[in-house]
N, C-alpha and C. Protein backbone atom coordinates (compact mmCIF):
# COMPACT_ATOMS: atom_id res chain seq x y z
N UNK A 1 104.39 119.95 187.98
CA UNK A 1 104.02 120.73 186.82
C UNK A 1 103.48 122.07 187.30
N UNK A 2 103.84 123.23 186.94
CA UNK A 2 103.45 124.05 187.12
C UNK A 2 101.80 124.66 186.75
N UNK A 3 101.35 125.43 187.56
CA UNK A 3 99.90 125.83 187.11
C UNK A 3 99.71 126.25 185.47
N UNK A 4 100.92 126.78 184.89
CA UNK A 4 100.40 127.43 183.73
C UNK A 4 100.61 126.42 182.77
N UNK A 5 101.41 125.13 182.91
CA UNK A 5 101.57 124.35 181.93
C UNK A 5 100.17 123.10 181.68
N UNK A 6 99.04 123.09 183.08
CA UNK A 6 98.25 122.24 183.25
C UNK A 6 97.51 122.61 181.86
N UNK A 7 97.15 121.16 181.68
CA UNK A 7 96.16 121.51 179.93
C UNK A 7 94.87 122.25 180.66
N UNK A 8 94.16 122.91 179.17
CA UNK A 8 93.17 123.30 180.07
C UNK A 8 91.66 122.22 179.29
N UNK A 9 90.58 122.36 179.57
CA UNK A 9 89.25 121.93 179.32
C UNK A 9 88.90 122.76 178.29
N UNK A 10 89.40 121.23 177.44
CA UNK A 10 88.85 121.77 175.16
C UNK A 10 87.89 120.49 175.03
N UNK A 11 86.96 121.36 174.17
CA UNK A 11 85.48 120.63 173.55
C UNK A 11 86.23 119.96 172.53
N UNK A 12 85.66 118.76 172.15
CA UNK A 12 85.52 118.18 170.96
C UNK A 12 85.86 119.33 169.42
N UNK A 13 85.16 120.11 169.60
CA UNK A 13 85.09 121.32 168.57
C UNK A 13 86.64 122.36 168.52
N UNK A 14 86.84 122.38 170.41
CA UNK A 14 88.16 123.27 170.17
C UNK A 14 89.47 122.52 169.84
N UNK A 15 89.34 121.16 170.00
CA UNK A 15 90.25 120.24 169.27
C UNK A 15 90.09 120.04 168.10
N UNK A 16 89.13 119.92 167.49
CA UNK A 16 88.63 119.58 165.71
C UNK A 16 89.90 120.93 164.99
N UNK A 17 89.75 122.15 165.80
CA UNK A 17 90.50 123.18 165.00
C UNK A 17 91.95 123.11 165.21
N UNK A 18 92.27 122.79 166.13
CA UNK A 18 94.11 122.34 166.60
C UNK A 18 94.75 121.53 165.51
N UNK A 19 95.96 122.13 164.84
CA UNK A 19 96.67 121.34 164.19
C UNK A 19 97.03 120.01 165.38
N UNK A 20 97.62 119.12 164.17
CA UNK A 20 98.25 117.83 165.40
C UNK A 20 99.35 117.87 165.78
N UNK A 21 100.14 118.71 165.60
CA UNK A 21 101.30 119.32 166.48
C UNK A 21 100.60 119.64 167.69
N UNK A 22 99.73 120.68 167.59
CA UNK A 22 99.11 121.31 168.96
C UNK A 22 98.29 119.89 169.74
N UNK A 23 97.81 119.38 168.87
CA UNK A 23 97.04 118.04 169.84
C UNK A 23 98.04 116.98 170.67
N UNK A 24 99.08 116.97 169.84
CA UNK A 24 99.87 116.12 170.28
C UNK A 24 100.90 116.56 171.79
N UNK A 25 101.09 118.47 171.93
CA UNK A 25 101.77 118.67 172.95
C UNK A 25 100.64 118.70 174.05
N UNK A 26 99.42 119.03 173.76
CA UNK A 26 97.95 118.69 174.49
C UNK A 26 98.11 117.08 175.11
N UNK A 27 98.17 116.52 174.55
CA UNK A 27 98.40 115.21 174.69
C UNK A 27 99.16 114.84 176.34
N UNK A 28 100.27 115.40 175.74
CA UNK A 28 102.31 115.18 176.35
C UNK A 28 101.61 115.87 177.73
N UNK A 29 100.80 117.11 177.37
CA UNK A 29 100.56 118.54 178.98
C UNK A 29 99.34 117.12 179.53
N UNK A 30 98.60 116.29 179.00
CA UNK A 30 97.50 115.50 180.16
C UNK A 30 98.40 115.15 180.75
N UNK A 31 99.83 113.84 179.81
CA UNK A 31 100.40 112.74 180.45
C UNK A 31 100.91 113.03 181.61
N UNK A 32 101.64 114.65 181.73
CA UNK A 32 102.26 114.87 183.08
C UNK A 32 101.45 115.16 184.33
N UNK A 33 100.36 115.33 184.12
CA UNK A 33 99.45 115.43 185.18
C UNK A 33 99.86 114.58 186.42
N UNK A 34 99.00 114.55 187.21
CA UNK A 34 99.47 113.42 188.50
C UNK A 34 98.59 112.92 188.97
N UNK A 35 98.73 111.72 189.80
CA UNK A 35 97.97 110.88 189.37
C UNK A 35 96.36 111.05 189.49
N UNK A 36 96.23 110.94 191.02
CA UNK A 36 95.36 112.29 191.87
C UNK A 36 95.40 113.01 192.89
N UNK A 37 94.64 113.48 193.39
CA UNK A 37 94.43 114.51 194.41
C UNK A 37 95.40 113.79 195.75
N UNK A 38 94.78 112.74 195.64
CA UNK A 38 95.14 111.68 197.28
C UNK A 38 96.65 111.54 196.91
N UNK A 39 97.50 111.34 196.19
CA UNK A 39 98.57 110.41 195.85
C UNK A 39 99.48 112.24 195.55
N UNK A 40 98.90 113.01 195.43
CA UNK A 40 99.44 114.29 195.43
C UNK A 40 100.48 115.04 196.61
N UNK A 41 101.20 115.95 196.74
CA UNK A 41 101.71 116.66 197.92
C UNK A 41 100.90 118.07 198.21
N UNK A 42 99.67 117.88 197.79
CA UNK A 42 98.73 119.07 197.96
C UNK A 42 98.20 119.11 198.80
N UNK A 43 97.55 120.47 199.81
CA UNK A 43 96.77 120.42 200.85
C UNK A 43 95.60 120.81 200.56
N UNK A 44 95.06 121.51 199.09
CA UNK A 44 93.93 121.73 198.78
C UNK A 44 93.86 121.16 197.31
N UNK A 45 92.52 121.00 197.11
CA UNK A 45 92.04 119.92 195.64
C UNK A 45 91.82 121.37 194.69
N UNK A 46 92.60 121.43 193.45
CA UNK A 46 92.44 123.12 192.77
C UNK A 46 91.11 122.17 192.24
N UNK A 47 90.72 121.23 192.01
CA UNK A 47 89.91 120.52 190.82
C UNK A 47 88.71 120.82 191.56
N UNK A 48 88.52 120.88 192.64
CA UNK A 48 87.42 121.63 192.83
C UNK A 48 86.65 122.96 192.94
N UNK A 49 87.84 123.96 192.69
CA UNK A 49 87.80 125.33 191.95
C UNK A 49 87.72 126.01 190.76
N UNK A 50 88.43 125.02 190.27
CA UNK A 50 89.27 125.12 188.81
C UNK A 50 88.47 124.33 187.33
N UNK A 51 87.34 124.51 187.34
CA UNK A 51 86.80 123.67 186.09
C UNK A 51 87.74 124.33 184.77
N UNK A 52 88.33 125.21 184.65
CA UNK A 52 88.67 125.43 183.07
C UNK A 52 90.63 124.64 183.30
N UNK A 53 90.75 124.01 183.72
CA UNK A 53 91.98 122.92 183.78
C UNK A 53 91.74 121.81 184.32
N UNK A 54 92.98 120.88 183.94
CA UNK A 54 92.82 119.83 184.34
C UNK A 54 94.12 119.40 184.84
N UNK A 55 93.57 118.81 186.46
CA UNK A 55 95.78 118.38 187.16
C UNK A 55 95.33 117.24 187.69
N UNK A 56 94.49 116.28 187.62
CA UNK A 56 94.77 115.34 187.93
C UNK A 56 94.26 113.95 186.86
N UNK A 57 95.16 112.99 187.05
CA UNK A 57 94.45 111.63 185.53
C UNK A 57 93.12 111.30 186.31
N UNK A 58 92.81 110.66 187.56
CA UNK A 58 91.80 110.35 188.47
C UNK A 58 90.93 111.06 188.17
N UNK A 59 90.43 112.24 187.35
CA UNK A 59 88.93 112.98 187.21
C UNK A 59 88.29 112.51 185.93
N UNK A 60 87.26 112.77 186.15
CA UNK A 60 86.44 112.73 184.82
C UNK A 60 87.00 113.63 183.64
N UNK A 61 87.13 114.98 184.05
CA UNK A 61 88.03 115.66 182.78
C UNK A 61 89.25 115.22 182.57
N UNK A 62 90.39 114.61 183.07
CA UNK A 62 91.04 114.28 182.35
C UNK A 62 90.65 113.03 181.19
N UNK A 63 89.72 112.06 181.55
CA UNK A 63 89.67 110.82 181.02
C UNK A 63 88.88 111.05 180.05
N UNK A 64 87.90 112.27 180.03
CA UNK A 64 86.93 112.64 178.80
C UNK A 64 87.91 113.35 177.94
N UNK A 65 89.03 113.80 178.40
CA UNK A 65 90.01 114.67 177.32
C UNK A 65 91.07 113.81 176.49
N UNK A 66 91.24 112.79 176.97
CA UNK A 66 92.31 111.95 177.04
C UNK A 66 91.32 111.18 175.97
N UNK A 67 90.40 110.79 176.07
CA UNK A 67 89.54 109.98 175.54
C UNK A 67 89.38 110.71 174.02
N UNK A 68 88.81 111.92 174.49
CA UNK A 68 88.76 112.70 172.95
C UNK A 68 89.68 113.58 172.22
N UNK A 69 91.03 113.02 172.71
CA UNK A 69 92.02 113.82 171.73
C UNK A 69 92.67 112.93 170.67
N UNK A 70 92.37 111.12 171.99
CA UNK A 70 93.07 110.56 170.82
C UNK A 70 92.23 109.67 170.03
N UNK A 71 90.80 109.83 169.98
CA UNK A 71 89.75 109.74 168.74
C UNK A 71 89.63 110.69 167.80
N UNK A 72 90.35 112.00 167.90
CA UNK A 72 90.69 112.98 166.96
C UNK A 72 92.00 112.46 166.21
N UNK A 73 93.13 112.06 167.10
CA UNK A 73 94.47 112.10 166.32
C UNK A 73 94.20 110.61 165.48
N UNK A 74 93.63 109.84 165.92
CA UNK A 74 93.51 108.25 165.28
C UNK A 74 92.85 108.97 163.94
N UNK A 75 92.23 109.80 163.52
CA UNK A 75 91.86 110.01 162.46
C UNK A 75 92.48 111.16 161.39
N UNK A 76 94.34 111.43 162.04
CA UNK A 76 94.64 112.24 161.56
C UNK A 76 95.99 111.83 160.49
N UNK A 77 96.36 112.30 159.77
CA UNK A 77 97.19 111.78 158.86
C UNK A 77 98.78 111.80 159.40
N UNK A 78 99.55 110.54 159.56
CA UNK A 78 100.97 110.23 159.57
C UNK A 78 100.40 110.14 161.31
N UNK A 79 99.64 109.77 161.67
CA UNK A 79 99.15 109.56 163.34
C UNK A 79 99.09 107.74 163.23
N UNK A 80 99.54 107.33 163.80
CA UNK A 80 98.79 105.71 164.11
C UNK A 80 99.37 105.14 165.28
């Protein structure tokens, strides 16, 4: 995945305003992430530079984003 497609780090609040079209390709940009850092072909960790994205599932930001997009969409209409 390229750098510009990595989701980036949205509050609770900057998701509340996202239609669910936009939450849902938010969604699709975590799933491709990888897995982590170790299991990666990288020689440096961006996740330890990079707080305003997220590239790997293994961090806390992905699992707090992942966590709170789809306690937003569970409450959104034609979502289940």
């Amino acid at each position: 995945m390229s750098k510009k497609s990595k989701p980036i780090v949205l509050s609770i609040p900057e998701m509340e305003k996202k239609r669910t079209k936009e939450l849902l390709g938010y969604l699709k940009r975590l799933h491709k992430c990888e897995e982590s850092f170790e299991l990666s072909d990288l020689t440096e960790n961006p996740d330890l530079t990079d707080e305003s994205k997220v590239y790997f599932k293994q961090t806390e930001k992905w699992k707090t984003g992942y966590r709170n997009v789809k306690s937003i969409l569970k409450n959104r209409e034609n979502i289940k």
